[in-house]
Protein backbone atom coordinates (compact mmCIF):
# COMPACT_ATOMS: atom_id res chain seq x y z
CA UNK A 1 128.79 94.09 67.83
CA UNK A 2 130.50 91.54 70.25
CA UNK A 3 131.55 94.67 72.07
CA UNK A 4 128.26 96.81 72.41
CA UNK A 5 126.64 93.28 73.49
CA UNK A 6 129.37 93.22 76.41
CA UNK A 7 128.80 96.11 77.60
CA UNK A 8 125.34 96.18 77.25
CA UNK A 9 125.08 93.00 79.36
CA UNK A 10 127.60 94.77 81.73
CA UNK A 11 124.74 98.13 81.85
CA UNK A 12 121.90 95.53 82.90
CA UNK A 13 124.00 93.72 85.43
CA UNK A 14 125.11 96.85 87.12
CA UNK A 15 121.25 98.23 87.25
CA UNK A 16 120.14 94.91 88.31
CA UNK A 17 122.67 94.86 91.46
CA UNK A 18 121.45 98.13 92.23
CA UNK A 19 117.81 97.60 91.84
CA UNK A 20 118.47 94.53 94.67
CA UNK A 21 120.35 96.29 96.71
CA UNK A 22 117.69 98.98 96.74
CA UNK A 23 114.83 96.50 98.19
CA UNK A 24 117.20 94.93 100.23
CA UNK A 25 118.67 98.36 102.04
CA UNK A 26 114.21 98.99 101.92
CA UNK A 27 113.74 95.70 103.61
CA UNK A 28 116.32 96.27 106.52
CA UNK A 29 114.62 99.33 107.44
CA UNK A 30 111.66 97.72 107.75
CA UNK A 31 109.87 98.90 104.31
CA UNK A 32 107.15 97.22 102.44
CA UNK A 33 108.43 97.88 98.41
CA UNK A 34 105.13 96.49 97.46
CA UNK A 35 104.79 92.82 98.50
CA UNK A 36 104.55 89.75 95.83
CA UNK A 37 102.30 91.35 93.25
CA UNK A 38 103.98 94.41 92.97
CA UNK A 39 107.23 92.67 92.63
CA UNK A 40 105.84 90.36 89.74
CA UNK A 41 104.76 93.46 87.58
CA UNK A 42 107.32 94.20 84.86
CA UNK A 43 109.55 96.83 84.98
CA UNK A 44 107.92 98.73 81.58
CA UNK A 45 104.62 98.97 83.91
CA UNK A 46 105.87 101.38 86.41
CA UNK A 47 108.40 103.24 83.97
CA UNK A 48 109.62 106.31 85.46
CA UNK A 49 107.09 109.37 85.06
CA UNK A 50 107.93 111.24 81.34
CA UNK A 51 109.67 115.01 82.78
CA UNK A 52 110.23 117.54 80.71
CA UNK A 53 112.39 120.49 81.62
CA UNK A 54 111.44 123.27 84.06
CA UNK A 55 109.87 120.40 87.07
CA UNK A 56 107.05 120.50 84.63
CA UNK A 57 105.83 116.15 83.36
CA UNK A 58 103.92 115.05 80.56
CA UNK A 59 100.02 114.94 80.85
CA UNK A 60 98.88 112.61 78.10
CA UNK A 61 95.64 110.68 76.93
CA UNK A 62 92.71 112.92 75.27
CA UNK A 63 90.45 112.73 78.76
CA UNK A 64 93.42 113.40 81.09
CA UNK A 65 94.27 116.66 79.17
CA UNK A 66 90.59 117.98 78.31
CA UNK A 67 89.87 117.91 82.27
CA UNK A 68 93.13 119.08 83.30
CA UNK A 69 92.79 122.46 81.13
CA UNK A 70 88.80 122.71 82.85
CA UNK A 71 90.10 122.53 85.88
CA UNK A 72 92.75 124.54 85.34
CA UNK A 73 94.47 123.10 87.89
CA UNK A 74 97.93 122.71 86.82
CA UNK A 75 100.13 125.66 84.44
CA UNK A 76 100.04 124.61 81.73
CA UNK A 77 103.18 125.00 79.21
CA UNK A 78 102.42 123.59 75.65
CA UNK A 79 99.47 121.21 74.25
CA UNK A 80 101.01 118.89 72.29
CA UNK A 81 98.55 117.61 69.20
CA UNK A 82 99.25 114.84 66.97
CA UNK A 83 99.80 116.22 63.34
CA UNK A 84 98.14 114.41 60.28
CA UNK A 85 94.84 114.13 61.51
CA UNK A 86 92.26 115.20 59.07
CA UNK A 87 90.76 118.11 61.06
CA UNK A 88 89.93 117.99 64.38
CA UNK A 89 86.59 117.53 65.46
CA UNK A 90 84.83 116.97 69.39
CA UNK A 91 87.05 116.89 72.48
CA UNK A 92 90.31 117.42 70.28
CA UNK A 93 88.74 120.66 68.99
CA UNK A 94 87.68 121.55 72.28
CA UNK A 95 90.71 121.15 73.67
CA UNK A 96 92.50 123.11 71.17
CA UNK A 97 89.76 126.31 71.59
CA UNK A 98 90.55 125.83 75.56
CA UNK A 99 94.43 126.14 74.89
CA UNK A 100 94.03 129.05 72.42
CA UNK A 101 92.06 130.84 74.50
CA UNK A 102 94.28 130.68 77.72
CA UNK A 103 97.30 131.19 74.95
CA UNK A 104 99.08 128.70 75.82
CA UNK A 105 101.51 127.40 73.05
CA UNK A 106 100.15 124.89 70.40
CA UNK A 107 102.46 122.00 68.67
CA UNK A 108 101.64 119.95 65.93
CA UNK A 109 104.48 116.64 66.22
CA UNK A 110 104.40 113.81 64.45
CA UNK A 111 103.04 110.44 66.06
CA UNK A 112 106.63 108.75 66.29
CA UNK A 113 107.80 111.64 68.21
CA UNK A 114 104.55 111.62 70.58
CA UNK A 115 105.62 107.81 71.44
CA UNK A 116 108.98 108.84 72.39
CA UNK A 117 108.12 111.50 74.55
CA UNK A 118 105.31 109.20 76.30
CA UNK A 119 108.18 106.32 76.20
CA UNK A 120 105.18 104.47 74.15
CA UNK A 121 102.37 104.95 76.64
CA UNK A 122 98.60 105.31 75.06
CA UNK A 123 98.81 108.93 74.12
CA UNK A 124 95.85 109.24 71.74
CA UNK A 125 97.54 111.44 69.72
CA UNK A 126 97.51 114.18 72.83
CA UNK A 127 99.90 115.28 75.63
CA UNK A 128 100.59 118.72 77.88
CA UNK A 129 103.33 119.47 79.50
CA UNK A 130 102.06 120.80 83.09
CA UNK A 131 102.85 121.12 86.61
CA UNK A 132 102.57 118.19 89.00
CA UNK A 133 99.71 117.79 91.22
CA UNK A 134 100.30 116.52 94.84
CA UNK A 135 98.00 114.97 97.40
CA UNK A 136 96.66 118.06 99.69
CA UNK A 137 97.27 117.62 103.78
CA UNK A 138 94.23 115.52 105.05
CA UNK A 139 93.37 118.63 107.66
CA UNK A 140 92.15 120.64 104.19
CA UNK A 141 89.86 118.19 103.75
CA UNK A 142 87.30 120.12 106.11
CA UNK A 143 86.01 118.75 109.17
CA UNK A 144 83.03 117.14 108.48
CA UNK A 145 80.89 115.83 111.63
CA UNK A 146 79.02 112.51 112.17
CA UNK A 147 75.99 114.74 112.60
CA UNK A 148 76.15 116.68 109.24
CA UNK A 149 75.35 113.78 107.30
CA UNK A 150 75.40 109.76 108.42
CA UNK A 151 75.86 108.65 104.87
CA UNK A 152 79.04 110.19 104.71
CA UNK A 153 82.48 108.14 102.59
CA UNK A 154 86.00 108.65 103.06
CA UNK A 155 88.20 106.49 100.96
CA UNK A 156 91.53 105.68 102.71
CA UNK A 157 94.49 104.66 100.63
CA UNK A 158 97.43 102.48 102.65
CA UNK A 159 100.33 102.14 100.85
CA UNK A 160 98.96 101.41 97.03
CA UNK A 161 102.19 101.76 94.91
CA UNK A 162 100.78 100.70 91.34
CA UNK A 163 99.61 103.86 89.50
CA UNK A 164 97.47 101.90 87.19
CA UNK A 165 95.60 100.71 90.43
CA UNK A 166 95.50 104.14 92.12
CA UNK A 167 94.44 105.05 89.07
CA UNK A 168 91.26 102.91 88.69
CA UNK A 169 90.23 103.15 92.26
CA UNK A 170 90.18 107.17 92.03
CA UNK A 171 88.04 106.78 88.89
CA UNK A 172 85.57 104.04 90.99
CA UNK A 173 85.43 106.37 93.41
CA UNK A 174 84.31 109.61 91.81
CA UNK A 175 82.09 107.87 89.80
CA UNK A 176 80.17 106.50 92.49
CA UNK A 177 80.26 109.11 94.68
CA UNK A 178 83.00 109.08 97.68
CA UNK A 179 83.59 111.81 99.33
CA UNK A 180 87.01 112.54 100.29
CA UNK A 181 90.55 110.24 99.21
CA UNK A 182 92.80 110.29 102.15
CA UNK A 183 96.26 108.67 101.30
CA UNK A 184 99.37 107.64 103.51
CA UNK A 185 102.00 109.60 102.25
CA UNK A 186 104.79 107.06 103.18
CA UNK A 187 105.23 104.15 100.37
CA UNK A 188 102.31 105.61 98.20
CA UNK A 189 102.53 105.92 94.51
CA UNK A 190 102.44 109.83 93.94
CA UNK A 191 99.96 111.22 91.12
CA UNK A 192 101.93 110.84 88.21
CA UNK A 193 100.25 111.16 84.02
CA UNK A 194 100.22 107.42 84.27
CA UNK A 195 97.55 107.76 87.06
CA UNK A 196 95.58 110.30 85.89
CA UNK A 197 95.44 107.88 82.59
CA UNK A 198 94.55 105.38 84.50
CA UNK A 199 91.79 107.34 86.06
CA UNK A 200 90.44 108.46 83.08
CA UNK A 201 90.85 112.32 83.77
CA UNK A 202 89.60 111.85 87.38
CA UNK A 203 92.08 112.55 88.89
CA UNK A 204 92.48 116.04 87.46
CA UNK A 205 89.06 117.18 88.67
CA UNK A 206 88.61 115.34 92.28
CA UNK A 207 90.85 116.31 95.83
CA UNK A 208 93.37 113.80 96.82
CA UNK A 209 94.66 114.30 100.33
CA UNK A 210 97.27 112.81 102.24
CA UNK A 211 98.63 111.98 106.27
CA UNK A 212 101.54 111.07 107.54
CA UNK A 213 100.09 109.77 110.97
CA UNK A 214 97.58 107.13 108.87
CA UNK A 215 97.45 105.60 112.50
CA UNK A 216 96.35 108.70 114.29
CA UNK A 217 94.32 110.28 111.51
CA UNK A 218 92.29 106.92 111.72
CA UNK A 219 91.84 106.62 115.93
CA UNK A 220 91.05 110.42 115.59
CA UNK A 221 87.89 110.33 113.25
CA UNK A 222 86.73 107.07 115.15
CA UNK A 223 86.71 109.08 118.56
CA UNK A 224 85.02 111.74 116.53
CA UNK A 225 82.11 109.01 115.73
CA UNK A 226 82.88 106.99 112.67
CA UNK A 227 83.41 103.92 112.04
CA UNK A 228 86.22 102.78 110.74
CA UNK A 229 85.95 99.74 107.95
CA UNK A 230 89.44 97.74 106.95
CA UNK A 231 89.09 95.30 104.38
CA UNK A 232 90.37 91.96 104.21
CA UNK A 233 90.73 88.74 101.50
CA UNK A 234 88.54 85.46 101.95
CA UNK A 235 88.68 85.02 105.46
CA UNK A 236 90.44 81.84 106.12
CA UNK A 237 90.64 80.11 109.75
CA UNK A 238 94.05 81.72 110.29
CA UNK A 239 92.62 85.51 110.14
CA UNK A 240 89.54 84.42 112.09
CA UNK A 241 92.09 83.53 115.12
CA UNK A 242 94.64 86.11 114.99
CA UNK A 243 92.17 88.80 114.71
CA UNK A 244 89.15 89.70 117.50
CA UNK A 245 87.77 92.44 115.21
CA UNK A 246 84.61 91.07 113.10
CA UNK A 247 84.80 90.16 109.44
CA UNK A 248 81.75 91.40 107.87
CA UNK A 249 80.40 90.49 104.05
CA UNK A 250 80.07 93.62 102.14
CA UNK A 251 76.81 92.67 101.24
CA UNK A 252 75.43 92.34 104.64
CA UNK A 253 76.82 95.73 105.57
CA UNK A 254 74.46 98.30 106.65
CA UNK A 255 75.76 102.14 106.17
CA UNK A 256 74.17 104.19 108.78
CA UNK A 257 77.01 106.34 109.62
CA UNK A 258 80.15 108.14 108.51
CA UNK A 259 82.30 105.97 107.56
CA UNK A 260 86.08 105.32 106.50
CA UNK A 261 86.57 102.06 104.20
CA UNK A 262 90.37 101.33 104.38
CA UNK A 263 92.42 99.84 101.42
CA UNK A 264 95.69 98.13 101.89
CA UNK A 265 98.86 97.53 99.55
CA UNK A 266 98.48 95.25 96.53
CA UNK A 267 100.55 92.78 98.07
CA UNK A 268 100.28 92.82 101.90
CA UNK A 269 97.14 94.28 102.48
CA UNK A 270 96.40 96.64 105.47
CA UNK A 271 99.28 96.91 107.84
CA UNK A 272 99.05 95.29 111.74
CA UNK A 273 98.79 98.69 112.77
CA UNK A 274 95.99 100.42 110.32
CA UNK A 275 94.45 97.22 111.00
CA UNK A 276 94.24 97.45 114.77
CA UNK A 277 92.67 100.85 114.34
CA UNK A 278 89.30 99.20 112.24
CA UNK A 279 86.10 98.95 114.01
CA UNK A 280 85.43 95.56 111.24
CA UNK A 281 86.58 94.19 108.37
CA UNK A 282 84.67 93.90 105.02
CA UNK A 283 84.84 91.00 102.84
CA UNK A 284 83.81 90.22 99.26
CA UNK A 285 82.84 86.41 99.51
CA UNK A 286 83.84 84.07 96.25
CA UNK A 287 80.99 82.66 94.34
CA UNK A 288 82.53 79.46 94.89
CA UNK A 289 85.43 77.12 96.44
CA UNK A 290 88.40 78.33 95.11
CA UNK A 291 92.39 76.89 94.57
CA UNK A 292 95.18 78.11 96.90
CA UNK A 293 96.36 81.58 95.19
CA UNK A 294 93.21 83.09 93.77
CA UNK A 295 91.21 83.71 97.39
CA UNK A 296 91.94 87.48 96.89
CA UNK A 297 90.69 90.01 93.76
CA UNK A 298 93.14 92.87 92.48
CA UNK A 299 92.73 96.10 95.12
CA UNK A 300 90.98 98.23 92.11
CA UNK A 301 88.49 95.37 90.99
CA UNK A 302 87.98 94.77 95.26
CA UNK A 303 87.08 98.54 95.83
CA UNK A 304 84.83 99.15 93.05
CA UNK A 305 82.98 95.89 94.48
CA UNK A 306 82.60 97.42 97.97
CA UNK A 307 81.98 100.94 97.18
CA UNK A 308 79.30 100.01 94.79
CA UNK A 309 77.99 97.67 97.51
CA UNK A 310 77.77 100.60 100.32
CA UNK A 311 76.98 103.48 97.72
CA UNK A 312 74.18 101.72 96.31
CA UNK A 313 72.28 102.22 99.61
CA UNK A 314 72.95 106.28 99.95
CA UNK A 315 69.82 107.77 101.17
CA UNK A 316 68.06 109.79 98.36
CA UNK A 317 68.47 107.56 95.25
CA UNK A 318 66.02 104.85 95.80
CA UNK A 319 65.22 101.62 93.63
CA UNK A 320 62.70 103.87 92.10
CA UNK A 321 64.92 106.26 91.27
CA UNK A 322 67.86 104.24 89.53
CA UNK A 323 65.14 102.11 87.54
CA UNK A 324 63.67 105.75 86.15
CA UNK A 325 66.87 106.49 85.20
CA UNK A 326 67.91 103.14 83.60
CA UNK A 327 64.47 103.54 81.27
CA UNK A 328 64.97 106.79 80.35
CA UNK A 329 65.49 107.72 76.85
CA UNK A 330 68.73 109.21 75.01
CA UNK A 331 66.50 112.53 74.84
CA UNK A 332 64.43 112.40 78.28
CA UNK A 333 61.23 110.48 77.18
CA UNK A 334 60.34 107.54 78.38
CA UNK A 335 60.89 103.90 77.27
CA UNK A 336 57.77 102.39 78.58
CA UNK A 337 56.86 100.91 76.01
CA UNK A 338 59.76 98.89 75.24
CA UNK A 339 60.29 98.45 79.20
CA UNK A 340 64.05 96.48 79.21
CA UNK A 341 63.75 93.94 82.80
CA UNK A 342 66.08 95.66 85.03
CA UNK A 343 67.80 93.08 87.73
CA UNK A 344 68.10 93.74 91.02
CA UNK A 345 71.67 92.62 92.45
CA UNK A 346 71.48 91.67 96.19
CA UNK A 347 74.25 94.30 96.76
CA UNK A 348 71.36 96.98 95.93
CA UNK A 349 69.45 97.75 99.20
CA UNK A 350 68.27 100.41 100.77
CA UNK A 351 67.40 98.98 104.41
CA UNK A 352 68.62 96.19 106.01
CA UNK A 353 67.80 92.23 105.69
CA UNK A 354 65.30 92.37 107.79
CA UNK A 355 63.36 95.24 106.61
CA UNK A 356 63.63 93.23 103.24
CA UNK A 357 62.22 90.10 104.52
CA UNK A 358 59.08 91.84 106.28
CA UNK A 359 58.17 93.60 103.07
CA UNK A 360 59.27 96.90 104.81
């Protein structure tokens, strides 16, 4: 026992020197691994991506796999079903008609053996083993005009290297409607299972793109007409000296015209140069004074905050129209009669403040 402990003390210390030396080779070339946050996560949050043979990894989560085989995507290789359940009934049975009839291979393993392949990750009792999906080059992303449509959103992704944050952003976003995800392709977390988990399936159904001028990509669509939005923490006197570009509350914001909202790394935010390139900078104000080390929110919670806040005025789905929808019944009548008080959030507007205050 004394022996294995030795050595296995040895194993940790020799993968801990090289896990240092890693950052610090990263740091002398001038790389961000990820700044404080990221470096405070624990290792058993950004385990290494479960890869089965053949460059094929392991889809797995009940959502994930249900929208991957819709949108048939990825190849799939084998559906993987937990055995023991007693019949399988809704999306599991779904899922297995969808495999069957693209014949791809079913198995039937046991639940320990579904942990060990997901190294212990939320399975539900599901997993695929598929192809990878990768981001697509941004210039596939069409090239939509300033004139087509002024309520247009692109997402921009700098340098987010938690999956389970890329994860929950790309599920904000296609839920409340953005238009394109543009990522930098240089220290970006790729779109691994663990996303797609995170995402809730989203992943598997919306386009991801990617650039590896972020820079250019963002002075090119600017000369084209939009406006380019960074996003920035609590703005504290320090940022309102160093910077001469405006810092704008997301609830004062006023979307008429294409625009770009930029996202930065967990830990360092946007980058001086992505930075340079915004127009403004959007803020999410704190309801109140708050102690040294909480004056920012996690980047998913922060860009479901501002996306809701710009989304919410899109053209087309007026106050009327979400407050129909809110009192709608389960089957399509109305709920009049037991009318629930729906409460409008100052985030929800459809003109500006001043159109508000004159009644318009």
């Amino acid at each position: 026992m004394s022996l294995l402990s030795a050595l296995g003390g040895a194993t940790w210390l020799r993968f801990g020197h090289l896990f240092a030396r890693h950052f610090s080779q990263a740091a002398r070339r001038g790389e961000r691994p990820g700044g404080e946050e990221l470096s405070r996560l624990r290792l058993d949050d950004l385990a290494p991506t479960p890869r089965s043979a053949g460059g094929l990894e392991l889809l797995f989560g009940l959502s994930p796999c249900l929208l991957a085989l819709r949108a048939a995507r990825r190849r799939v290789a084998r559906l993987l079903l937990q055995a023991g359940r007693s019949g399988l009934q809704g999306e599991r049975a779904e899922l297995l008609r969808a495999a069957e009839a693209r014949d791809i291979p079913v198995l039937r393993p046991r639940r320990q053996k579904l942990d060990a392949l997901c190294r212990h990750q939320v399975h539900q009792g599901v997993c695929m083993e598929v192809s990878p999906l990768r981001p697509r080059p941004w210039t596939e992303a069409g090239d939509a005009r300033p004139g087509d449509d002024p309520q247009q959103l692109w997402l921009v992704l700098e340098g987010l290297q938690d999956p389970r944050n890329l994860g929950a952003v790309l599920r904000s976003a296609y839920f409340l409607g953005v238009d394109q995800v543009i990522t930098s392709r240089r220290n970006s977390c790729p779109l691994t299972p663990v996303v797609s988990k995170a995402s809730a399936g989203a992943m598997e159904v919306m386009d991801v793109f990617s650039t590896d001028d972020l820079d250019g990509f963002l002075q090119a669509k600017a000369r084209q007409g939009w406006l380019v939005a960074g996003t920035v923490g609590c703005p504290g006197p320090e940022i309102s000296r160093s910077s001469g570009i405006p810092i704008v509350s997301c609830l004062e914001f006023l979307w008429d015209r294409p625009t770009l909202l930029v996202l930065g790394n967990e830990g360092s935010g946007l980058s001086q140069e992505v930075q340079a390139s915004c127009q403004l900078l959007l803020t999410i104000l704190p309801g109140w004074q708050l102690p040294p080390g909480l004056e920012s929110l996690n980047v998913s919670v922060a860009a479901g905050i501002l996306l809701h806040s710009i989304c919410s005025q899109r053209k087309g789905f007026s106050e009327e129209k979400k407050r129909g929808q809110l009192l709608q019944g389960p089957r399509g009548h109305s709920a009049a009669s037991e009318e629930p008080t729906v409460v409008r959030h100052p985030g929800l507007s459809t003109g500006s403040e001043k159109e508000r205050q004159d009644g318009g």
